[in-house]
N, C-alpha and C. Protein backbone atom coordinates (compact mmCIF):
# COMPACT_ATOMS: atom_id res chain seq x y z
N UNK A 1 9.24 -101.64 -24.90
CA UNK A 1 8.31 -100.54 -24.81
C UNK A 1 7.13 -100.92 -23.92
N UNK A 2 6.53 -102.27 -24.14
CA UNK A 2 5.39 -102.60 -23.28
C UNK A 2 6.11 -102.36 -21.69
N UNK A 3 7.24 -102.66 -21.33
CA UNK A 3 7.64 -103.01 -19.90
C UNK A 3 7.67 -101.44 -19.38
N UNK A 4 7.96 -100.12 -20.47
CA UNK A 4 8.12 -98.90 -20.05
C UNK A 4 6.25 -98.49 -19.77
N UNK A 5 5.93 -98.74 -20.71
CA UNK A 5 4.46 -98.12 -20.21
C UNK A 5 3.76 -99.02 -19.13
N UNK A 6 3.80 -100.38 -18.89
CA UNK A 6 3.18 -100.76 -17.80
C UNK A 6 3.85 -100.27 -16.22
N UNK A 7 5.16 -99.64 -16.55
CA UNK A 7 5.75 -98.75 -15.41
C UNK A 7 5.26 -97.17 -15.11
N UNK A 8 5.06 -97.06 -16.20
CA UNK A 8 4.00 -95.33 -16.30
C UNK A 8 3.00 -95.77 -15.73
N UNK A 9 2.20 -96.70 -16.15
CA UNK A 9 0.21 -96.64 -15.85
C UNK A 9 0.43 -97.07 -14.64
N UNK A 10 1.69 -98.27 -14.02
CA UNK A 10 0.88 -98.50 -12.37
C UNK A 10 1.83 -97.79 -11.81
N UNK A 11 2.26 -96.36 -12.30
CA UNK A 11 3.16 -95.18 -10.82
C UNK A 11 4.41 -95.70 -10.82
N UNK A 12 4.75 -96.62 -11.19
CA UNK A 12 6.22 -96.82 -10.88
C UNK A 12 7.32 -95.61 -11.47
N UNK A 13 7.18 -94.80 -12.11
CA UNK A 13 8.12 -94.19 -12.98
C UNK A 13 7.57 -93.01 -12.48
N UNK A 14 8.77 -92.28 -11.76
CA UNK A 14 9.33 -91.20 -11.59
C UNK A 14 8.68 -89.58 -13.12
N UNK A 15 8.34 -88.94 -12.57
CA UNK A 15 8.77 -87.61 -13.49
C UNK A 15 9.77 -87.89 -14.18
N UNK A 16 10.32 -87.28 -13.11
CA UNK A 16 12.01 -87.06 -13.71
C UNK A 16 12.48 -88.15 -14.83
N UNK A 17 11.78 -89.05 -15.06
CA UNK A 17 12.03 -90.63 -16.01
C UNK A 17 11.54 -90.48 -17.70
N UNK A 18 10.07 -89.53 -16.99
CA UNK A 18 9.28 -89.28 -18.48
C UNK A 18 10.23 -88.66 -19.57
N UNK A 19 11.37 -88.00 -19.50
CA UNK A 19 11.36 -87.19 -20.74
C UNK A 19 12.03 -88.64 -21.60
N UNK A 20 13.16 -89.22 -21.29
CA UNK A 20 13.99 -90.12 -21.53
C UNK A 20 13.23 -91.16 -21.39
N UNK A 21 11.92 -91.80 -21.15
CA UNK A 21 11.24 -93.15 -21.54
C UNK A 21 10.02 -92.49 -23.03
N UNK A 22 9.95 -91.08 -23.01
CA UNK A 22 9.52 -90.97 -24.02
C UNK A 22 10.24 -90.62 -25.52
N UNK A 23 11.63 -90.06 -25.15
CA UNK A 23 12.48 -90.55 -26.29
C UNK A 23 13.09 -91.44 -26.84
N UNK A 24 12.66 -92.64 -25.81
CA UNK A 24 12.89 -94.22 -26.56
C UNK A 24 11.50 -94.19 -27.02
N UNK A 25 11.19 -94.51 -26.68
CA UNK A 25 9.21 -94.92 -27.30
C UNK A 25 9.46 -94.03 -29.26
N UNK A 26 10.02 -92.74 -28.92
CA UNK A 26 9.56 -91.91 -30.21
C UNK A 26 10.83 -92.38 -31.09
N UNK A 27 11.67 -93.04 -30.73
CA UNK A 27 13.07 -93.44 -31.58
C UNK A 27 12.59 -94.83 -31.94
N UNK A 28 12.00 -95.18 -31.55
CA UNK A 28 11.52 -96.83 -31.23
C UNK A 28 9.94 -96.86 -32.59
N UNK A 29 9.26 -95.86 -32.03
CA UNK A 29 8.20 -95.81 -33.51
C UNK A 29 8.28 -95.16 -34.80
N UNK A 30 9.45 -94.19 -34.61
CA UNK A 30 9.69 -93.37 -35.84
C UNK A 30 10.81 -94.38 -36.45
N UNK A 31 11.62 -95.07 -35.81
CA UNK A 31 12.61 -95.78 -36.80
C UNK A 31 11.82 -96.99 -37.62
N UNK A 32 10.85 -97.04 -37.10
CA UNK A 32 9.99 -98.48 -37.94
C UNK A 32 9.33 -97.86 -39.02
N UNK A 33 8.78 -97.17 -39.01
CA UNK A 33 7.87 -95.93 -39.88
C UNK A 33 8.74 -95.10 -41.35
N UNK A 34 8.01 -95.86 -42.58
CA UNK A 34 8.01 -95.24 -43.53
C UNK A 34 7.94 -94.00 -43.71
N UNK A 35 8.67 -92.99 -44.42
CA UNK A 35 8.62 -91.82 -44.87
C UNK A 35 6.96 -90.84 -44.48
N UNK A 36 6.62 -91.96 -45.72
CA UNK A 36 4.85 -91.71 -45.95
C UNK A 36 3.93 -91.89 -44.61
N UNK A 37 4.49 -92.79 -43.97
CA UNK A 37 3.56 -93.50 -42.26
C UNK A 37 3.96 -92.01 -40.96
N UNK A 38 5.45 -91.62 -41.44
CA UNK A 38 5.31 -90.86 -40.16
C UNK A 38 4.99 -89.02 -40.68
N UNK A 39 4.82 -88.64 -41.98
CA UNK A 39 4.41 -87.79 -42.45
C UNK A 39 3.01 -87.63 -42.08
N UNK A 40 2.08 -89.00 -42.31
CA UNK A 40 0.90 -89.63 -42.13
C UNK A 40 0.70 -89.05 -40.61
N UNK A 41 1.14 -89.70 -40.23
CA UNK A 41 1.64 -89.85 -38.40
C UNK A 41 1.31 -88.46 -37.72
N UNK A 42 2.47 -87.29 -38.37
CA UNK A 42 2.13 -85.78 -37.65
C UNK A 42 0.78 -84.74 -38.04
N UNK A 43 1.16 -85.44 -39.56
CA UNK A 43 -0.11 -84.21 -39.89
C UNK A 43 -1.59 -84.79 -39.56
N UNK A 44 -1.66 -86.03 -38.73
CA UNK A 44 -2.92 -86.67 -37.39
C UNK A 44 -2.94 -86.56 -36.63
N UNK A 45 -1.61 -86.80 -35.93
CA UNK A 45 -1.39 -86.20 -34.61
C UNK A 45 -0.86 -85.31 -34.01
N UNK A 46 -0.66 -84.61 -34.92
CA UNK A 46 0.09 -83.31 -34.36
C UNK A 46 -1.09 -82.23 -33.77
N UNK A 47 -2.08 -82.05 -34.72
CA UNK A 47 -3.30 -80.77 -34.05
C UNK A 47 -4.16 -81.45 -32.45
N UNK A 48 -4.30 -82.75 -32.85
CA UNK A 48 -4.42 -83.47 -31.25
C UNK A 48 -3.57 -83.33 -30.55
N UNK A 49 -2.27 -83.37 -30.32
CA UNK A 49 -1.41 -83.38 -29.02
C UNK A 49 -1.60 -81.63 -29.02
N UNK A 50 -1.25 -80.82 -30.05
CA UNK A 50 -1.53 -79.54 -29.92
C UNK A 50 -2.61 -79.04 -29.35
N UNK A 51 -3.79 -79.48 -29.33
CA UNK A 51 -4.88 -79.23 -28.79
C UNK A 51 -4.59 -79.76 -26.94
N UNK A 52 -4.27 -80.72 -26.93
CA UNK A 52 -4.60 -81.47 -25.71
C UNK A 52 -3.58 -80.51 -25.11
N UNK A 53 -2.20 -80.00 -25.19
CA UNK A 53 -1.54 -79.43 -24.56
C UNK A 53 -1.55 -77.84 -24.23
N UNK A 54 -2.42 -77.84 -25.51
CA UNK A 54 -2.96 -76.13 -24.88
C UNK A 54 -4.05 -75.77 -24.00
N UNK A 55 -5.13 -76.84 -24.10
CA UNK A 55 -6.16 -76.93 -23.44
C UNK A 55 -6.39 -76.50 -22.26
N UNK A 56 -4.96 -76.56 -21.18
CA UNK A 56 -5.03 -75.71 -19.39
C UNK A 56 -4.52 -75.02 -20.02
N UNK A 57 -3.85 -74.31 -20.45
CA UNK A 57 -2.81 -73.25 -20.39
C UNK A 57 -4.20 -71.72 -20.42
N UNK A 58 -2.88 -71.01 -19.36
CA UNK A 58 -3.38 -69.51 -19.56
C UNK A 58 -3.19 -68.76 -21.03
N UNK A 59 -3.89 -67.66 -21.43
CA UNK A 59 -3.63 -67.00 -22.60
C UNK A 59 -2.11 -66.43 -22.61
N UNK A 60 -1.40 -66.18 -21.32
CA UNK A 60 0.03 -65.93 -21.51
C UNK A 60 0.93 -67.01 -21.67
N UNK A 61 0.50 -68.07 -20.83
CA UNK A 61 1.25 -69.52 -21.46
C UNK A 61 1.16 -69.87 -22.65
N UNK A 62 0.12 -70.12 -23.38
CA UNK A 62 -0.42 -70.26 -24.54
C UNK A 62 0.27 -69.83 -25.57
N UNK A 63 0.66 -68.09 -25.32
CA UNK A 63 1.40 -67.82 -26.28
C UNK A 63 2.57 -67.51 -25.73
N UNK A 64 3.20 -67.61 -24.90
CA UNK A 64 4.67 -68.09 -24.66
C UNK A 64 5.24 -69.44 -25.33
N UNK A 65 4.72 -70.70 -25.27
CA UNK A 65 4.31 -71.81 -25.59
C UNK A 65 4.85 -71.63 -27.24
N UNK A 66 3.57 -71.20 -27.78
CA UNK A 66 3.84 -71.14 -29.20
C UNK A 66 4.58 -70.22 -30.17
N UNK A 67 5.15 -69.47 -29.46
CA UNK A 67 6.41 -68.51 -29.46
C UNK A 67 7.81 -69.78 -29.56
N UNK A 68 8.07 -70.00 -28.41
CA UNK A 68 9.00 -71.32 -28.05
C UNK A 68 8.81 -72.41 -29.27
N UNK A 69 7.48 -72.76 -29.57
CA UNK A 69 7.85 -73.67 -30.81
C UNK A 69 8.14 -73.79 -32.10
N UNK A 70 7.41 -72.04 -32.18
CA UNK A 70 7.38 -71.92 -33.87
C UNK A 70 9.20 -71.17 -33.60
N UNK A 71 9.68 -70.98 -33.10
CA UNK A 71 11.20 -70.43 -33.09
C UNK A 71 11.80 -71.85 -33.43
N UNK A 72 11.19 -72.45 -32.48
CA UNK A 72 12.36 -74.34 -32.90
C UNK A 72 11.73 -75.13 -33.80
N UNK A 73 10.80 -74.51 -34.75
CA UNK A 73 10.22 -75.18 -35.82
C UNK A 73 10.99 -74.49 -37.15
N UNK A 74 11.28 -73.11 -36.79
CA UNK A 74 11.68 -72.09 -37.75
C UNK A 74 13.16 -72.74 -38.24
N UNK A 75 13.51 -73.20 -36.68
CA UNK A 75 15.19 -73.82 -36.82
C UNK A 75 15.36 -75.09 -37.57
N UNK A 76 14.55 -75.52 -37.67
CA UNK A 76 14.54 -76.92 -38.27
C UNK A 76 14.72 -76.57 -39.63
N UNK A 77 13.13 -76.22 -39.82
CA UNK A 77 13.27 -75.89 -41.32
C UNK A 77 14.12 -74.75 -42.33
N UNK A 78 14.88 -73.95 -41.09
CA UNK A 78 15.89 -73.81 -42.21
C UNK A 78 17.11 -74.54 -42.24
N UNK A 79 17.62 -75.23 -41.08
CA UNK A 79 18.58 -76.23 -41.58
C UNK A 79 18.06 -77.42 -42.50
N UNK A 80 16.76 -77.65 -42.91
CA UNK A 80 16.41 -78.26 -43.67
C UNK A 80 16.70 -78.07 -45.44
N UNK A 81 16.06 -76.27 -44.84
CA UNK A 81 16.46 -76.02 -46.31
C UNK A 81 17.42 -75.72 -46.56
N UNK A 82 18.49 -75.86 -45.79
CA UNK A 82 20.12 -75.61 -45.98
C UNK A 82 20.69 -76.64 -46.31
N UNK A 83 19.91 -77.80 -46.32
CA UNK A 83 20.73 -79.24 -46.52
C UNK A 83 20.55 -79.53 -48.47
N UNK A 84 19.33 -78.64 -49.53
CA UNK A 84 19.08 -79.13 -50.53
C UNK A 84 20.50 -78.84 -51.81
């Protein structure tokens, strides 16, 4: 993980690289992470990345945006609650 981000901060890494060096990083900290640590984890960081990513957006992005997530949040949690 250190060798992926010192390739982000000095430019070496491509766009096109970010989605797939950030789904190791998030497979890489969520598999170490207790139940309680990554529960911990979203409900801290989740209104910060939420904030930081709405922050440019136009009022039509904005809610295009959160249209798009609460639909793939909706999906989760009912295959969630389909699993009890």
């Amino acid at each position: 993980m250190n060798k992926l981000m010192e390739k982000m901060m000095s430019g070496m890494m491509k766009p096109e690289d970010m989605p797939q060096m950030m789904d190791t990083m998030m497979e890489k900290m969520f598999g170490q992470m207790s139940a309680e640590d990554r529960m911990a984890f979203v409900g801290a960081m989740m209104p910060k990345c939420l904030n930081m990513i709405f922050s440019e957006l136009d009022s039509e992005s904005k809610e295009k945006l959160a249209r798009e997530m609460m639909e793939k949040m909706m999906g989760i949690f009912s295959n969630l609650a389909g699993e009890k």
